[in-house]
Protein backbone atom coordinates (compact mmCIF):
# COMPACT_ATOMS: atom_id res chain seq x y z
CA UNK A 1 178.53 73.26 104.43
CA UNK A 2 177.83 75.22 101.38
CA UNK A 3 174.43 77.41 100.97
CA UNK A 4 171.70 75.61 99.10
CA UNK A 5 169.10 78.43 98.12
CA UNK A 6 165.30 78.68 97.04
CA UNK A 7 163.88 76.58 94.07
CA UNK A 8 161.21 78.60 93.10
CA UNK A 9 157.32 76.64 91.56
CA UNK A 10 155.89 79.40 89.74
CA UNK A 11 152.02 78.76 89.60
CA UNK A 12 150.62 82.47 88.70
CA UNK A 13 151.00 84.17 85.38
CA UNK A 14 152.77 87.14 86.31
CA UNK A 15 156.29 86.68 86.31
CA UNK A 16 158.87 89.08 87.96
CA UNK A 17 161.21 88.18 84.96
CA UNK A 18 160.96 87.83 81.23
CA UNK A 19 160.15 84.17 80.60
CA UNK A 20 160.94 83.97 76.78
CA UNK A 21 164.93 85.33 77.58
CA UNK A 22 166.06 85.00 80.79
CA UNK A 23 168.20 87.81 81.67
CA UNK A 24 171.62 86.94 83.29
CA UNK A 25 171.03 88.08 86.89
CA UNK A 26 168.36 89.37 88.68
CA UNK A 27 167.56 90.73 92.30
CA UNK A 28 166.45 87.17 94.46
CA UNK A 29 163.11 89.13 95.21
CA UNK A 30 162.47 88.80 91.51
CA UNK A 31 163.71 85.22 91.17
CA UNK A 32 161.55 83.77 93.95
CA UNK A 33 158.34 86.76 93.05
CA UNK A 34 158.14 88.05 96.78
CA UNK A 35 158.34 91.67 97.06
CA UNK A 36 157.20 92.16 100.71
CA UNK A 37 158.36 90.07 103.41
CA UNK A 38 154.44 90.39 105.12
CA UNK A 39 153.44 87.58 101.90
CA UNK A 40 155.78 84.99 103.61
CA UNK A 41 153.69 82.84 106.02
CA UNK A 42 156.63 80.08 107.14
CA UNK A 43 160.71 79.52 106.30
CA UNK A 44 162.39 76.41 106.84
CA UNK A 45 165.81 75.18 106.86
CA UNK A 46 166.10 71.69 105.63
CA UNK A 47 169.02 69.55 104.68
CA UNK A 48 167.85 66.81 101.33
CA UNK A 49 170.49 64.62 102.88
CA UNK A 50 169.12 64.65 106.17
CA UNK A 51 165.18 64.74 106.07
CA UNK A 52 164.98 66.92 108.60
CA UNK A 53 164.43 71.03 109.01
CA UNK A 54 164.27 73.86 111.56
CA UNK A 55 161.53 76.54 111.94
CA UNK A 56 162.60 79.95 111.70
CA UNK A 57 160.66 82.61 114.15
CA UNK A 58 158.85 85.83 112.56
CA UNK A 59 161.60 88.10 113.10
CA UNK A 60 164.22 85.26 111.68
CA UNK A 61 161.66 85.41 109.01
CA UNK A 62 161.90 89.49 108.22
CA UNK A 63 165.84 89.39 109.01
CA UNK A 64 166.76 86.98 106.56
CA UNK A 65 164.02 88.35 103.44
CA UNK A 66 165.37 91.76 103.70
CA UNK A 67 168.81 90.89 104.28
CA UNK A 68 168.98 89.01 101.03
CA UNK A 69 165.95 90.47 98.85
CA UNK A 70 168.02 92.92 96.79
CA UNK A 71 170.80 90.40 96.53
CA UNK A 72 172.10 89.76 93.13
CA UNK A 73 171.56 85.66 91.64
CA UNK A 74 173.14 85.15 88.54
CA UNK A 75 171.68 82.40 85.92
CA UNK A 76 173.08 78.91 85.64
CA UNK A 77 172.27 75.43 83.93
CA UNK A 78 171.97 73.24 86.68
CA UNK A 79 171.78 69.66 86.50
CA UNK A 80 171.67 68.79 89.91
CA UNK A 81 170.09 71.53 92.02
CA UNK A 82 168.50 69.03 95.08
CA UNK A 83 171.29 68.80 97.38
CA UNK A 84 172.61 69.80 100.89
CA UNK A 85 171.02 72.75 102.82
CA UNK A 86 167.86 75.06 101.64
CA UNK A 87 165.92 77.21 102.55
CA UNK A 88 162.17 76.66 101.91
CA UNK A 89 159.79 79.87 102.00
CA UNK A 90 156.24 79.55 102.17
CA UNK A 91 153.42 82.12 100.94
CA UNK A 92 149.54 81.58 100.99
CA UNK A 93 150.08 79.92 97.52
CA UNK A 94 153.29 78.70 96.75
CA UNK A 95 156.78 77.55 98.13
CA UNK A 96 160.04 78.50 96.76
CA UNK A 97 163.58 76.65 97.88
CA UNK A 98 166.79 78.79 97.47
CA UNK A 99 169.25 75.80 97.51
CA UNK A 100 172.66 76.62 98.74
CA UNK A 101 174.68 74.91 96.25
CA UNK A 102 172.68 75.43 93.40
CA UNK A 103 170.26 78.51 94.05
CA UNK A 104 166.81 78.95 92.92
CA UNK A 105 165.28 76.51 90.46
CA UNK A 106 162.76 78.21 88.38
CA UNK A 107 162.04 75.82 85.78
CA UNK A 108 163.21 72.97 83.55
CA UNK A 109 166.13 73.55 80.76
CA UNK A 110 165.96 69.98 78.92
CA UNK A 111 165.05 66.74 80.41
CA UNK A 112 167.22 66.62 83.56
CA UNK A 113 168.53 70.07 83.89
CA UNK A 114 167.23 73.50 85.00
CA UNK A 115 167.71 76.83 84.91
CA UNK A 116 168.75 78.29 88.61
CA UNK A 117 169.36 81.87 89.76
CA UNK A 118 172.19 81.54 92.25
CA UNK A 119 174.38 84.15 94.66
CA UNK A 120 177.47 84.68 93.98
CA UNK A 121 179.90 83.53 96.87
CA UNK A 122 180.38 87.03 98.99
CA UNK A 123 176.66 87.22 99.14
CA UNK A 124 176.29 83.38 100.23
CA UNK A 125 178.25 83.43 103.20
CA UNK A 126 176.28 86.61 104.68
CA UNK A 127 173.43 83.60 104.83
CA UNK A 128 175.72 81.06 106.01
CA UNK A 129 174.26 81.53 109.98
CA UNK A 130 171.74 79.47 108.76
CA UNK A 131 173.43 76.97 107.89
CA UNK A 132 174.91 77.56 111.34
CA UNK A 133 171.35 77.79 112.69
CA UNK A 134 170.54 74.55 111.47
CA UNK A 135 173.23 72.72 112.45
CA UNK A 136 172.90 74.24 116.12
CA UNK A 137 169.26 72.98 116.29
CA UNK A 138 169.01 69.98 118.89
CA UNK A 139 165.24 69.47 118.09
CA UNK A 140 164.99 69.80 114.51
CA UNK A 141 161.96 68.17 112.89
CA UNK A 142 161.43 65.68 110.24
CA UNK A 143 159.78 65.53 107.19
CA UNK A 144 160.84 68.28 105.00
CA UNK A 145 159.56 67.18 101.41
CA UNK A 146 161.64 68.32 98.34
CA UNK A 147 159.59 71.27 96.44
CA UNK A 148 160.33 70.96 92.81
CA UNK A 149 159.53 73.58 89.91
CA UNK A 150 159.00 71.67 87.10
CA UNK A 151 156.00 73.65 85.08
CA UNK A 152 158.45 75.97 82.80
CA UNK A 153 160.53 74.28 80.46
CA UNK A 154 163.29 77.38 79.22
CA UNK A 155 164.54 75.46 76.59
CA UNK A 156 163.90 77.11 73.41
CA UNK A 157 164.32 74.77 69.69
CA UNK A 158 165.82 75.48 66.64
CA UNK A 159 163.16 76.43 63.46
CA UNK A 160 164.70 73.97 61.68
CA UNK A 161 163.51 70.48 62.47
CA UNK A 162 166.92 68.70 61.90
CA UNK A 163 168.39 70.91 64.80
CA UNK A 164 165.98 70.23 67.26
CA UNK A 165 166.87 66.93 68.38
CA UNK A 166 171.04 68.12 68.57
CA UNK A 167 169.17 71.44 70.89
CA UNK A 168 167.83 68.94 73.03
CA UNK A 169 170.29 66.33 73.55
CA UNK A 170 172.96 69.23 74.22
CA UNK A 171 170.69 70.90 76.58
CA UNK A 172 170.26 67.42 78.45
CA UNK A 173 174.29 67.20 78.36
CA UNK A 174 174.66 70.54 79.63
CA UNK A 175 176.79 71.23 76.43
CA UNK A 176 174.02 74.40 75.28
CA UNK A 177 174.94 77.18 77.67
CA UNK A 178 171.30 79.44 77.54
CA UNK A 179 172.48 82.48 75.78
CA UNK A 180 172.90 80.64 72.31
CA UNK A 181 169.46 79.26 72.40
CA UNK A 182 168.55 82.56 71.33
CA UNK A 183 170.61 82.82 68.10
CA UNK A 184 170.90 79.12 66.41
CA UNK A 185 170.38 80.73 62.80
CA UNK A 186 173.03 83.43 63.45
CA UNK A 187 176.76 82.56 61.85
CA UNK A 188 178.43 81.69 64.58
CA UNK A 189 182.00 84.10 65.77
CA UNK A 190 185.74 82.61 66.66
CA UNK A 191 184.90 83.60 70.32
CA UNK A 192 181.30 81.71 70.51
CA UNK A 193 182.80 79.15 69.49
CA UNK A 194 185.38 78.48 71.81
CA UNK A 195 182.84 79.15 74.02
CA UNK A 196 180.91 76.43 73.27
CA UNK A 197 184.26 74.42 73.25
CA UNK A 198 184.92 74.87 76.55
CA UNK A 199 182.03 74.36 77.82
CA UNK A 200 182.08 71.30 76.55
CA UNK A 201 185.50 70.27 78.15
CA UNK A 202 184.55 71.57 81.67
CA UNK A 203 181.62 69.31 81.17
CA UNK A 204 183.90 65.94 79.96
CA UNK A 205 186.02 66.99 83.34
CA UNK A 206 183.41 67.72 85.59
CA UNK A 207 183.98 70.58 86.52
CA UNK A 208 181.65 73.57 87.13
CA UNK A 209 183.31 76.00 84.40
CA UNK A 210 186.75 75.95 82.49
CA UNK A 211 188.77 78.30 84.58
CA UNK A 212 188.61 76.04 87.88
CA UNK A 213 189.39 72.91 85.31
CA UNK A 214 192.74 75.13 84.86
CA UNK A 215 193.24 76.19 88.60
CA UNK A 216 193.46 72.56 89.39
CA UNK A 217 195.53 71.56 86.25
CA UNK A 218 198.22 73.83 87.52
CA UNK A 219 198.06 75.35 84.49
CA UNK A 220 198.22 79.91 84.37
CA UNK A 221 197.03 81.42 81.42
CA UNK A 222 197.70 84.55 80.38
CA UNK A 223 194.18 86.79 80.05
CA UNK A 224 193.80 89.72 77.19
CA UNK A 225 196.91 87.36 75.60
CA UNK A 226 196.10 88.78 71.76
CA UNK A 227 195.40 93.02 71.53
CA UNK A 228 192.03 92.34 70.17
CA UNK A 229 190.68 90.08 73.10
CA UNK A 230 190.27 92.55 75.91
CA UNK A 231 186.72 91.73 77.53
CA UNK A 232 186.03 87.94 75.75
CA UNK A 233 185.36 85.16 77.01
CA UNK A 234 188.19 83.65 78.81
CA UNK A 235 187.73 80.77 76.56
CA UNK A 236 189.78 82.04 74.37
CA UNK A 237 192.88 82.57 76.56
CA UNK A 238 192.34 79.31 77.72
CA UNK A 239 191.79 77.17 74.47
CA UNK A 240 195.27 78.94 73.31
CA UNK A 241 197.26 78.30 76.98
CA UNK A 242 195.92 74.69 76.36
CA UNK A 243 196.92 74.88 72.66
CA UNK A 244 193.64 74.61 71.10
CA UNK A 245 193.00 77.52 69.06
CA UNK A 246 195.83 80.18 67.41
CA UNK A 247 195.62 83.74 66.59
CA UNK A 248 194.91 85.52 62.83
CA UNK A 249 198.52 86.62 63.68
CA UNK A 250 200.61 86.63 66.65
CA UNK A 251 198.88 89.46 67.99
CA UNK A 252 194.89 89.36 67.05
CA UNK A 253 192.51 86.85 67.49
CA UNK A 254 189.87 88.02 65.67
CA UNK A 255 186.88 87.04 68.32
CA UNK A 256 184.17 88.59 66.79
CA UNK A 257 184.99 87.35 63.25
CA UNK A 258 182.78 84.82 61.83
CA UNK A 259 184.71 81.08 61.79
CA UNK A 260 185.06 78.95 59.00
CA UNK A 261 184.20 75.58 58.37
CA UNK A 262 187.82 74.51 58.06
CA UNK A 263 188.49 76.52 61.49
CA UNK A 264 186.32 74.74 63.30
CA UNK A 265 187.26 71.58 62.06
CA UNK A 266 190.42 72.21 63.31
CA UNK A 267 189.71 72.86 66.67
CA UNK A 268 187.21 70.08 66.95
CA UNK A 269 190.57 67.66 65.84
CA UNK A 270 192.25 69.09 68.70
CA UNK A 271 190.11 69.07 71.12
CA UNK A 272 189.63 65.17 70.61
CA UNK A 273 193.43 64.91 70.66
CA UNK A 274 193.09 65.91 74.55
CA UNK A 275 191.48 62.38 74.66
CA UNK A 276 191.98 59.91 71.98
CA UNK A 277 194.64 59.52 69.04
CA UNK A 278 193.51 60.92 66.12
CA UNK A 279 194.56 59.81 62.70
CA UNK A 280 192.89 59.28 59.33
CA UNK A 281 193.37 57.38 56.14
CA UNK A 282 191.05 58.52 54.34
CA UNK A 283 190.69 61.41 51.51
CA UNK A 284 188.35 63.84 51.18
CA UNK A 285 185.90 63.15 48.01
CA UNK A 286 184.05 66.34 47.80
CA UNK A 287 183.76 68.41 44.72
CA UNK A 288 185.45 71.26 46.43
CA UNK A 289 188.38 69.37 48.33
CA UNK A 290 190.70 71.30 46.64
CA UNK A 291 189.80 75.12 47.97
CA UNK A 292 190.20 73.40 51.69
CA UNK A 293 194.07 75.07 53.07
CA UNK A 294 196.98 72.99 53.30
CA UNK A 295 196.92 73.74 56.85
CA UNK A 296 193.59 72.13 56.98
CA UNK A 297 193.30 69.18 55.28
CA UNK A 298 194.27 66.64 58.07
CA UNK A 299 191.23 68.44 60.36
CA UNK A 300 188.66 68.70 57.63
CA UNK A 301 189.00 65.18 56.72
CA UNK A 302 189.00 63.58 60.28
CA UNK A 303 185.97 65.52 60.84
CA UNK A 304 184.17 64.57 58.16
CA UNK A 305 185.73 60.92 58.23
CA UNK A 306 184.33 60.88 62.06
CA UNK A 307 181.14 62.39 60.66
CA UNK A 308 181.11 65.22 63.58
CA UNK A 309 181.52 67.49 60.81
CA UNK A 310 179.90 67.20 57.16
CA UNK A 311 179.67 68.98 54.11
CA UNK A 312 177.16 71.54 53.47
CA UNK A 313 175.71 69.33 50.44
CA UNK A 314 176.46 65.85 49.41
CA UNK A 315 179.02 67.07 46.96
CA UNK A 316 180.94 70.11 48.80
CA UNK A 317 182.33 71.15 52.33
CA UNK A 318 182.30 74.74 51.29
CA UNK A 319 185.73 75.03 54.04
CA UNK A 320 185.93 78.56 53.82
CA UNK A 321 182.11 79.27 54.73
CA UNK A 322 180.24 80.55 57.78
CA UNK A 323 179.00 77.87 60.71
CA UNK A 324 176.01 78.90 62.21
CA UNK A 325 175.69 78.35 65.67
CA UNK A 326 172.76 75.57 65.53
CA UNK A 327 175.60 73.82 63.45
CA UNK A 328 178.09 74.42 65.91
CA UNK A 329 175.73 72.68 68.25
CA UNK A 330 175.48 69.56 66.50
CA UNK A 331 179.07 69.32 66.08
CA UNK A 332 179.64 69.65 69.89
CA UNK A 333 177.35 66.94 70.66
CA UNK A 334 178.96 64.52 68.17
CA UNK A 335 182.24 65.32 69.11
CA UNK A 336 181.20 64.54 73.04
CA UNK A 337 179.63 61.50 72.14
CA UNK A 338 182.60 60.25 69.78
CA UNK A 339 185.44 61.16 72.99
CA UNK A 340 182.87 59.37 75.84
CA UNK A 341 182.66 56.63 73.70
């Protein structure tokens, strides 16, 4: 059974981690705030599923905190982090849950997801024996209630009001991965973008990220595919092996370069194609229609025809300008609703 980890209620004021911007990983003593294993009073390990837990004995107690203390968790959006197997530590005030599946809950991240700090799998199956443990245990007890941390909410909004409600609902979606929350005025680049992208189609799939929707499509990709993409996002590689996105040339991407308006049109048109037919009839009426590309006009008026992509005023699309990343955002959530509609 996989390794459901601590969920961690955070009721002091200190915290052993910046709570404005989360950093991407962190030591699990910092996640759940215990830095000495003489503050932990009681560990259990209970199965959701079940109802039912195990005791573990003082020295199970010290063998497992300093075995995993300096062990690395790594951020995550979780929307479902109250599953399977975890284990519940106790101190005088407070009780943390490292959930095996999901990892260590510190907060809310939306309306029905939340930000967990979970082990990467090497790490997780050092912990495994209790799992083991529990399993073994002829007399385990019932009971166990669910410990929830639902006082910090990490989702951070937009300035401008008309972004706020796209923040949210994406958030809710799991379509906002955490690190753009941080920049929605910023313009955003050709690699954020796919990012957000892919994201969104690992989410439409259910899947936990985009490379394991490929490992069980069948479908290789080639990594570092253009010179200039050594290090991104393997969005990229895979929005081009799926036929998504194309290089500034055969050879360069471009992934830091700020996309255009028409760009991203483009690859929002495509990435509906994965799902429905898309066609248009209509023409596009803006002031500006004719500085879009020939390349783009088909994308930049199913977009707009769709409305998951406007113009920048009433009167012009502006195709060649920047997208800024809380635009980006809205477009992703329109163009999730339109293909689950």
């Amino acid at each position: 059974m996989p390794l459901m980890f601590l969920m961690l209620i955070h009721t002091v004021a200190v915290h052993a981690y910046n709570v404005v911007d989360l950093p991407e990983n962190m030591t699990l003593s910092d996640a759940m705030g215990i830095f000495n294993g003489d503050e932990i009073t009681r560990v259990t390990v209970s199965n959701v599923a079940d109802g039912s837990y195990t005791e573990l004995t003082r020295e199970e107690i010290l063998d497992f905190y300093y075995t995993a203390q300096d062990m690395t968790v790594y951020r995550k959006v979780n929307p479902t982090p109250f599953r399977g197997l975890s284990i519940n530590v106790y101190t005088q005030n407070d009780v943390k849950s490292y959930f095996f599946t999901s990892g260590i809950q510190i907060g809310l991240y939306g309306d029905s997801n939340y930000i967990c700090y979970k082990l990467s799998d090497e790490d997780t199956e050092e912990l495994l024996y209790l799992d083991s443990k529990y399993k073994d245990d002829k007399e385990r007890q019932t009971g166990e209630e669910l410990h929830r941390a639902t006082a910090n909410d990490f989702l951070k909004l937009p300035a401008a009001p008309w972004a706020q409600s796209f923040a949210q609902e994406a958030a809710q979606k799991s379509l906002l991965p955490y690190q753009f929350t941080g920049k929605y005025s910023d313009n955003i680049t050709r690699e954020e973008f796919c990012v957000l992208l892919g994201n969104m189609i690992a989410v439409k799939e259910n899947y936990k990220d985009l490379d394991t929707y490929m490992i069980d499509r069948g479908e290789p990709y080639l990594k570092n595919y253009f010179v200039d993409c050594e290090g991104v996002n393997d969005a990229v590689n895979i929005l081009y092996a799926l036929g998504i996105v194309n290089g500034k040339d055969e050879e360069h991407f471009d992934p830091y370069g700020i996309i255009t308006r028409e760009e991203a049109a483009a690859l929002l048109c495509k990435t509906a194609e994965m799902y429905k037919w898309v066609g248009t009839n209509t023409s596009l009426t803006y002031s500006d229609s004719g500085s879009v590309s020939p390349w783009a006009v088909f994308y930049v008026t199913w977009a707009n025809e769709n409305k998951i992509m406007t113009g920048m005023t009433a009167t012009e699309f502006v195709p060649q300008g920047s997208y800024t990343v809380e635009q980006a955002i809205a477009t992703i959530v329109r163009l999730y609703n339109f293909i689950m509609a």
